[in-house]
PDB file of N, CA and C in Angstrom:
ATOM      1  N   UNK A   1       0.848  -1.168   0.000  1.00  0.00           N
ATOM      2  CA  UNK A   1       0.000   0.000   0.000  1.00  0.00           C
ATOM      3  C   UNK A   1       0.900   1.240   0.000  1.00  0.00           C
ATOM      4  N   UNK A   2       0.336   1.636  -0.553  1.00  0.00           N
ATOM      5  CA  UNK A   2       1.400   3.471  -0.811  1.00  0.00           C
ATOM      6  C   UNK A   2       0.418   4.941  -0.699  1.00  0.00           C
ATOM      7  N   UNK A   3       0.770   5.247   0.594  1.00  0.00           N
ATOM      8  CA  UNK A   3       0.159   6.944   0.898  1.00  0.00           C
ATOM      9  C   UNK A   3       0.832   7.615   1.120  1.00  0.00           C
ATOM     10  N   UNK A   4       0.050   9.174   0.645  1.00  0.00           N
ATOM     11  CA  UNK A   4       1.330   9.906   1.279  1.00  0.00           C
ATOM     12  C   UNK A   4       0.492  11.157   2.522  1.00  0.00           C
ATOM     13  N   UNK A   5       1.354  11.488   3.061  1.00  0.00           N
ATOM     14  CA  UNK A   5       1.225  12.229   4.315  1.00  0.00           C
ATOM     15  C   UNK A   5       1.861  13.921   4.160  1.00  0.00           C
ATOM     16  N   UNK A   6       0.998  14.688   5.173  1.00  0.00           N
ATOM     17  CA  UNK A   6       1.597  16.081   4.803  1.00  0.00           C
ATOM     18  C   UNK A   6       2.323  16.172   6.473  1.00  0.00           C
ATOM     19  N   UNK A   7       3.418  16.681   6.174  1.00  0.00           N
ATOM     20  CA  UNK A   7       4.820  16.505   7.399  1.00  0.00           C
ATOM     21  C   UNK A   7       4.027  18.389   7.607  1.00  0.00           C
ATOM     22  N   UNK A   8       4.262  18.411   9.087  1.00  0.00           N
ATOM     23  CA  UNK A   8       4.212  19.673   9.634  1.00  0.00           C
ATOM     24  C   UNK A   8       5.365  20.281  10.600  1.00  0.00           C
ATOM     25  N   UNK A   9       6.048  21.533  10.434  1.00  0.00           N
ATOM     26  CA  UNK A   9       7.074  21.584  11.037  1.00  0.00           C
ATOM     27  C   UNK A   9       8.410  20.962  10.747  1.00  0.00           C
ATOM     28  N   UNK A  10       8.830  20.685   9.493  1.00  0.00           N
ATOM     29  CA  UNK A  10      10.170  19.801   9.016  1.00  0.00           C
ATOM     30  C   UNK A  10      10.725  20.525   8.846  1.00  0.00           C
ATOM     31  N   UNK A  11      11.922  21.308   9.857  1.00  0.00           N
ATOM     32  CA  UNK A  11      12.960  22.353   9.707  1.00  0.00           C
ATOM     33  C   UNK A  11      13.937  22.648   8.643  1.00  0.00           C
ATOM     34  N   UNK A  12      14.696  21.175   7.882  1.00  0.00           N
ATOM     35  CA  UNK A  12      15.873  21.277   7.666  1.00  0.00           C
ATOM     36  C   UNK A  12      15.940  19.735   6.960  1.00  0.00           C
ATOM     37  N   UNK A  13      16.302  20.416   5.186  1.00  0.00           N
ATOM     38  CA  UNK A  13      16.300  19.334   4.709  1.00  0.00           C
ATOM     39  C   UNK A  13      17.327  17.926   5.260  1.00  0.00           C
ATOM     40  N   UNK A  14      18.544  18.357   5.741  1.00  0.00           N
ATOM     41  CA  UNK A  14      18.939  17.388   6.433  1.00  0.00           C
ATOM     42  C   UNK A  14      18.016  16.429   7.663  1.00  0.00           C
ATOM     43  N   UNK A  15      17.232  17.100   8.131  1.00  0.00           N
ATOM     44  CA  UNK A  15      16.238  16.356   8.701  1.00  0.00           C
ATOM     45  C   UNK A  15      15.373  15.289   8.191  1.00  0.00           C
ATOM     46  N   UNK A  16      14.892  15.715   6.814  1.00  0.00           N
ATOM     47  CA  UNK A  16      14.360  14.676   5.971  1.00  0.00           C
ATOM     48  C   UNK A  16      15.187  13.963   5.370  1.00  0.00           C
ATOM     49  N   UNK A  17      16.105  13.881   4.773  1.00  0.00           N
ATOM     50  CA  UNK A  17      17.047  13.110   4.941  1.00  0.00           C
ATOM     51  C   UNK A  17      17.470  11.802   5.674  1.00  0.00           C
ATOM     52  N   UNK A  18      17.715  12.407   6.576  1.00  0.00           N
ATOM     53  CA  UNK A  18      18.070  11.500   8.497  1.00  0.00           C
ATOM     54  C   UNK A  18      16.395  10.526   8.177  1.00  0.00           C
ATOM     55  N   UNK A  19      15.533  11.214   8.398  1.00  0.00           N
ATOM     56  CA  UNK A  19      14.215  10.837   8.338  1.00  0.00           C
ATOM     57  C   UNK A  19      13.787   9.392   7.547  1.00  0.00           C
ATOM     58  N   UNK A  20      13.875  10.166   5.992  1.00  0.00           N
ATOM     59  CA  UNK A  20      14.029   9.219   4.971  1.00  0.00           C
ATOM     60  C   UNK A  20      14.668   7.543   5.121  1.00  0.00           C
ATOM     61  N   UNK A  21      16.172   7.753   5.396  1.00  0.00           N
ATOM     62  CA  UNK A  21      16.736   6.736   5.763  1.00  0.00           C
ATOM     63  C   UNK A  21      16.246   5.857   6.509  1.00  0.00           C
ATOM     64  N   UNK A  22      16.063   6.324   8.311  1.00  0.00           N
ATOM     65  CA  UNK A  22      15.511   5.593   8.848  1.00  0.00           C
ATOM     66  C   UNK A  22      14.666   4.796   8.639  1.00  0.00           C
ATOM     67  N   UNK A  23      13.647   5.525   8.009  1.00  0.00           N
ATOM     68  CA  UNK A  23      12.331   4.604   7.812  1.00  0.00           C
ATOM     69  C   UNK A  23      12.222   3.750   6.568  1.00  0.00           C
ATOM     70  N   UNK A  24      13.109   3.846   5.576  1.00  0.00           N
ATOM     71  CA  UNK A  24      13.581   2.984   5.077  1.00  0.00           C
ATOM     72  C   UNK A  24      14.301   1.335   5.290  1.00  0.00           C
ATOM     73  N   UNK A  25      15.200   1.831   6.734  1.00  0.00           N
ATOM     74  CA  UNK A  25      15.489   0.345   7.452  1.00  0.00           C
ATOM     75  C   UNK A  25      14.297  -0.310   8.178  1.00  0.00           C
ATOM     76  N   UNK A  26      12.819   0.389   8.291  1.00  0.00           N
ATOM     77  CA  UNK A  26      12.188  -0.163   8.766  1.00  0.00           C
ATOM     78  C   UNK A  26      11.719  -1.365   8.317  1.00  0.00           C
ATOM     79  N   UNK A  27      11.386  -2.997   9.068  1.00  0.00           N
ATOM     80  CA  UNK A  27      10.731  -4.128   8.900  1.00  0.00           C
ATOM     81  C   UNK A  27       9.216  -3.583   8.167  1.00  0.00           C
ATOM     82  N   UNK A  28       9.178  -4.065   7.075  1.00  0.00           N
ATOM     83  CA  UNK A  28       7.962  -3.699   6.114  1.00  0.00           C
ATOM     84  C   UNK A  28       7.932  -2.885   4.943  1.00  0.00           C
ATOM     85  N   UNK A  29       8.906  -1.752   5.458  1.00  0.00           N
ATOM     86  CA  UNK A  29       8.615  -0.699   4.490  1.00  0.00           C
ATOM     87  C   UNK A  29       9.575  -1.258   2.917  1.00  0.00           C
ATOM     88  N   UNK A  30       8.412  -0.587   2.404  1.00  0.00           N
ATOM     89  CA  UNK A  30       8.919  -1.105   0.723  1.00  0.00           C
ATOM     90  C   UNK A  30      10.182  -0.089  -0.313  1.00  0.00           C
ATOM     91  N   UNK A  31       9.072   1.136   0.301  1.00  0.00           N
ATOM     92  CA  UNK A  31      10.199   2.184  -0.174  1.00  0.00           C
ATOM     93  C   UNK A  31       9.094   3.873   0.719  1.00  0.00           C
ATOM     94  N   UNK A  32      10.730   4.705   0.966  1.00  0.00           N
ATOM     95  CA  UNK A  32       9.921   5.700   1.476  1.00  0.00           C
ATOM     96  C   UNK A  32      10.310   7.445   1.107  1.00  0.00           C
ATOM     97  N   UNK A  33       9.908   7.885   0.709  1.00  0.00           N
ATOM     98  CA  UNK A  33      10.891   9.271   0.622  1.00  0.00           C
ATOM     99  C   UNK A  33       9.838  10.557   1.043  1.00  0.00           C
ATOM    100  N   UNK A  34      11.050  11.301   1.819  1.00  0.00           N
ATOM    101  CA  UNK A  34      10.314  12.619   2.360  1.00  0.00           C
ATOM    102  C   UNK A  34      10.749  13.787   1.757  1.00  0.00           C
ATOM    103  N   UNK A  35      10.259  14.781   1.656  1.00  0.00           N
ATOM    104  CA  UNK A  35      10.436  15.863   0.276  1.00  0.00           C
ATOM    105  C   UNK A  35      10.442  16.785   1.400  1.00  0.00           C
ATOM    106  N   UNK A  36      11.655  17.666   1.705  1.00  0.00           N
ATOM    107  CA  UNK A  36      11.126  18.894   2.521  1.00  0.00           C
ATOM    108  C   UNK A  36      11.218  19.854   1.679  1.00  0.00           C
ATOM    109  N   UNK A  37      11.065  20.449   0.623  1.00  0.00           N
ATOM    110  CA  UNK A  37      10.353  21.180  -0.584  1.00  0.00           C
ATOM    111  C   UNK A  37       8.950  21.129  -0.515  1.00  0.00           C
ATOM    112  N   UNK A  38       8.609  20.042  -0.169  1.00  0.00           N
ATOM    113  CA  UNK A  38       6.521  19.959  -0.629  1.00  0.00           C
ATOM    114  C   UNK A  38       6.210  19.446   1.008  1.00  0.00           C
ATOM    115  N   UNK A  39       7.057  19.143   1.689  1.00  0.00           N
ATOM    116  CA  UNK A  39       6.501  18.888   3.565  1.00  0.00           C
ATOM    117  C   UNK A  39       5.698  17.718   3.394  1.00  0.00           C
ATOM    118  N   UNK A  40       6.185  16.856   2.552  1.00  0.00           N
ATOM    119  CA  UNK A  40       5.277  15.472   2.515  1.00  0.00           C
ATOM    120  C   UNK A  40       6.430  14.359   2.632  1.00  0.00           C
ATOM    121  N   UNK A  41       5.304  13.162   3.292  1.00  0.00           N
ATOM    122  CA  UNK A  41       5.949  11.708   3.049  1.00  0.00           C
ATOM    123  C   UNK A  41       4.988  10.722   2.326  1.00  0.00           C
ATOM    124  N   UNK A  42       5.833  10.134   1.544  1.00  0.00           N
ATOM    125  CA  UNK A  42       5.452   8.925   0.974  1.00  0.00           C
ATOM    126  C   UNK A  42       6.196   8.054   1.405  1.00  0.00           C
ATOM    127  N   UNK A  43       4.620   6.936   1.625  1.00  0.00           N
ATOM    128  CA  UNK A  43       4.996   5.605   2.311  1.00  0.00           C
ATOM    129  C   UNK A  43       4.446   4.326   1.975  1.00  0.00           C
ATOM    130  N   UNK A  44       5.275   3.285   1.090  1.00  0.00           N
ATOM    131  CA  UNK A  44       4.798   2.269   0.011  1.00  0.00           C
ATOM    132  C   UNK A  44       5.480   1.172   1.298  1.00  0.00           C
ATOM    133  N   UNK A  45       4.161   0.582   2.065  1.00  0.00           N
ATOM    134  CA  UNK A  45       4.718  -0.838   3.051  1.00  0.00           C
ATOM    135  C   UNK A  45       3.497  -1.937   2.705  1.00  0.00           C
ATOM    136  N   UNK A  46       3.867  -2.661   3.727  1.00  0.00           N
ATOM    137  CA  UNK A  46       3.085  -3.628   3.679  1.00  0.00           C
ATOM    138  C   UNK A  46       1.826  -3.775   4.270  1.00  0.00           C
ATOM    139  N   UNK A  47       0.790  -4.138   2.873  1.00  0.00           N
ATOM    140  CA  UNK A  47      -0.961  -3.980   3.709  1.00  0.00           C
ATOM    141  C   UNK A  47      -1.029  -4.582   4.713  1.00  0.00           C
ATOM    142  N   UNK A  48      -0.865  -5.562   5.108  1.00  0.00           N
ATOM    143  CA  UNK A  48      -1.472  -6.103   6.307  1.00  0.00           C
ATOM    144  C   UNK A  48      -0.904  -5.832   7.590  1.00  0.00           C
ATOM    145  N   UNK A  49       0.381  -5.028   7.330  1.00  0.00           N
ATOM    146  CA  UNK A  49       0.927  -4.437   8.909  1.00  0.00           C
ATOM    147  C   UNK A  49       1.344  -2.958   8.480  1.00  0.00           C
ATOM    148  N   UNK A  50       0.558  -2.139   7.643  1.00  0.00           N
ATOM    149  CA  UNK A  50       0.261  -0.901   7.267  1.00  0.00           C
ATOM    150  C   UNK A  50       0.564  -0.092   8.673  1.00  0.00           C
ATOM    151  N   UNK A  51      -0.654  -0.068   9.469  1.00  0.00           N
ATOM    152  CA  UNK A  51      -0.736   0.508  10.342  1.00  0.00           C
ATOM    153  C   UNK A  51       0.058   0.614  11.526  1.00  0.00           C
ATOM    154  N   UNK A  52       0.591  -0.554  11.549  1.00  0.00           N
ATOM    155  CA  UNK A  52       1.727  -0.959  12.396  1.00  0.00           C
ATOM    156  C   UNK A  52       3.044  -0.037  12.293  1.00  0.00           C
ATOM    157  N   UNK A  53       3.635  -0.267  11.088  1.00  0.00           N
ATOM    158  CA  UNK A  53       4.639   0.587  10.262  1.00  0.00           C
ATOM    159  C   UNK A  53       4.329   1.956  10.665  1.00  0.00           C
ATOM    160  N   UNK A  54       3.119   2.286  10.281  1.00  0.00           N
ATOM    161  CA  UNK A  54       2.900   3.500  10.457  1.00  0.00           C
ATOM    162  C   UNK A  54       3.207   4.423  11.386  1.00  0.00           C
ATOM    163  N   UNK A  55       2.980   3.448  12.854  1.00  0.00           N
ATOM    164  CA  UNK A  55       3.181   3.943  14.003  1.00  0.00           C
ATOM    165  C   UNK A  55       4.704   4.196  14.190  1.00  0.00           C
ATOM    166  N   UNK A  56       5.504   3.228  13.865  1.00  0.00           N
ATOM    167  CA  UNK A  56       6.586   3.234  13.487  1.00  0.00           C
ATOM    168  C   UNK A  56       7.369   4.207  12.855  1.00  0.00           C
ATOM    169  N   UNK A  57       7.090   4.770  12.219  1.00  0.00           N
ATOM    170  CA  UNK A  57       7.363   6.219  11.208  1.00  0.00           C
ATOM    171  C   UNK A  57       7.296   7.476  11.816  1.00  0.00           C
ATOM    172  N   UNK A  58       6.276   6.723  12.580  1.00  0.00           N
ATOM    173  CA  UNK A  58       5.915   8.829  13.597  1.00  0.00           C
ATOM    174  C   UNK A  58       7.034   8.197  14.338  1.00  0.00           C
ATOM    175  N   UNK A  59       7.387   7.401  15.483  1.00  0.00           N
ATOM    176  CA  UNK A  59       8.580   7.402  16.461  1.00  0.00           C
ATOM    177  C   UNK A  59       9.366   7.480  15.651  1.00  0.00           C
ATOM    178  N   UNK A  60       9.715   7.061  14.439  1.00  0.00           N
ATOM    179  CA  UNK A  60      11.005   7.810  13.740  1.00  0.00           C
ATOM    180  C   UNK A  60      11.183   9.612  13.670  1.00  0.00           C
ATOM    181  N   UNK A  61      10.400   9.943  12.798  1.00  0.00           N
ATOM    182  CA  UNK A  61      10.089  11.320  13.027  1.00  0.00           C
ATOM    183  C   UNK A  61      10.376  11.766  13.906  1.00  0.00           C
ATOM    184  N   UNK A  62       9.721  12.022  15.441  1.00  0.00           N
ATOM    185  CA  UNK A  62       9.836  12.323  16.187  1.00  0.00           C
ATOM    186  C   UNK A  62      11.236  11.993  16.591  1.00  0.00           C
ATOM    187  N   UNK A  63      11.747  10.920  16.771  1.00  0.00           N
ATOM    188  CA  UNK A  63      12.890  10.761  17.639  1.00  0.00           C
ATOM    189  C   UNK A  63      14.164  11.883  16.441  1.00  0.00           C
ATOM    190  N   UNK A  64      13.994  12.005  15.397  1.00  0.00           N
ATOM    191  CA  UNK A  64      14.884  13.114  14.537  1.00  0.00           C
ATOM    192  C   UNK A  64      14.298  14.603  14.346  1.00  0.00           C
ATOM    193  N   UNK A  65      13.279  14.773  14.145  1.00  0.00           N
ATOM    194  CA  UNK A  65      12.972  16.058  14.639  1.00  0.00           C
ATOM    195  C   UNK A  65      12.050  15.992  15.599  1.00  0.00           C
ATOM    196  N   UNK A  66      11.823  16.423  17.067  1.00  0.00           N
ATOM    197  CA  UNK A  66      10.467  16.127  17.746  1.00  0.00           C
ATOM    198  C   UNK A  66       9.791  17.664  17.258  1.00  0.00           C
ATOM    199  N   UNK A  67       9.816  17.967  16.872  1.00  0.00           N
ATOM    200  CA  UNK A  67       8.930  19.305  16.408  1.00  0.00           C
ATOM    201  C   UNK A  67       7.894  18.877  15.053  1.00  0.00           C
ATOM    202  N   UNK A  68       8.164  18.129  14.643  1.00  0.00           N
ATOM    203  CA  UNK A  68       7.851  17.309  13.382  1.00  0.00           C
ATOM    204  C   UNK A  68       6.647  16.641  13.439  1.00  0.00           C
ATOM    205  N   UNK A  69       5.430  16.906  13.268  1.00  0.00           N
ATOM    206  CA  UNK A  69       4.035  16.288  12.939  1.00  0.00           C
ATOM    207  C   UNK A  69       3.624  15.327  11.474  1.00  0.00           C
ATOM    208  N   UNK A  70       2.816  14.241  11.488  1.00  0.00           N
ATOM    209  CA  UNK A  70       2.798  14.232  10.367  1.00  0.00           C
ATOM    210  C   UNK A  70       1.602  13.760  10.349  1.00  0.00           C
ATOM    211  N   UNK A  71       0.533  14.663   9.734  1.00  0.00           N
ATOM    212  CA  UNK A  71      -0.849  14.669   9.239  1.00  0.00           C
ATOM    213  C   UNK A  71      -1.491  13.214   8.886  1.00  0.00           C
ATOM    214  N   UNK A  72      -2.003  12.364  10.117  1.00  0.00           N
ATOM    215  CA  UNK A  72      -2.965  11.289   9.632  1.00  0.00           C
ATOM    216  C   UNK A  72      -4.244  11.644   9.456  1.00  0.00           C
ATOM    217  N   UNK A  73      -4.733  11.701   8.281  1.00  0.00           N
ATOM    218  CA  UNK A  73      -5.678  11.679   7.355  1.00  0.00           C
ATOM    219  C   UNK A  73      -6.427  10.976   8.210  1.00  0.00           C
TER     220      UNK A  73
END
């Protein structure tokens, strides 16, 4: 499954960056990239532990920028 999300507060493209990576080593994720030009993430993981991942992504976030929101729809 692949959505994308609007990031709130992403200071510093090196942040998305750092960001990016991480959640890339995550168990599930297929592929992920964060744009701090457009303040979005896209996130292509796996349906049946979607949500799981998901949760996963914000403690990434957070633990690299904690100022960093990211808009669940």
């Amino acid at each position: 499954m692949k959505k994308k999300f609007k990031l709130i507060d992403l200071d510093c493209a090196n942040c998305a960056a750092k960001m990016e990576a991480a959640i890339q080593k995550l168990s599930g994720v297929n592929d992920a990239s964060v744009s701090f030009m457009t303040q979005k993430l896209t996130l292509d993981a796996d349906d049946a532990r979607f949500d799981e991942i998901l949760q996963e992504v914000v403690k990434v976030c957070a633990r690299v920028e904690p100022d960093c929101q990211i808009v669940l729809k």
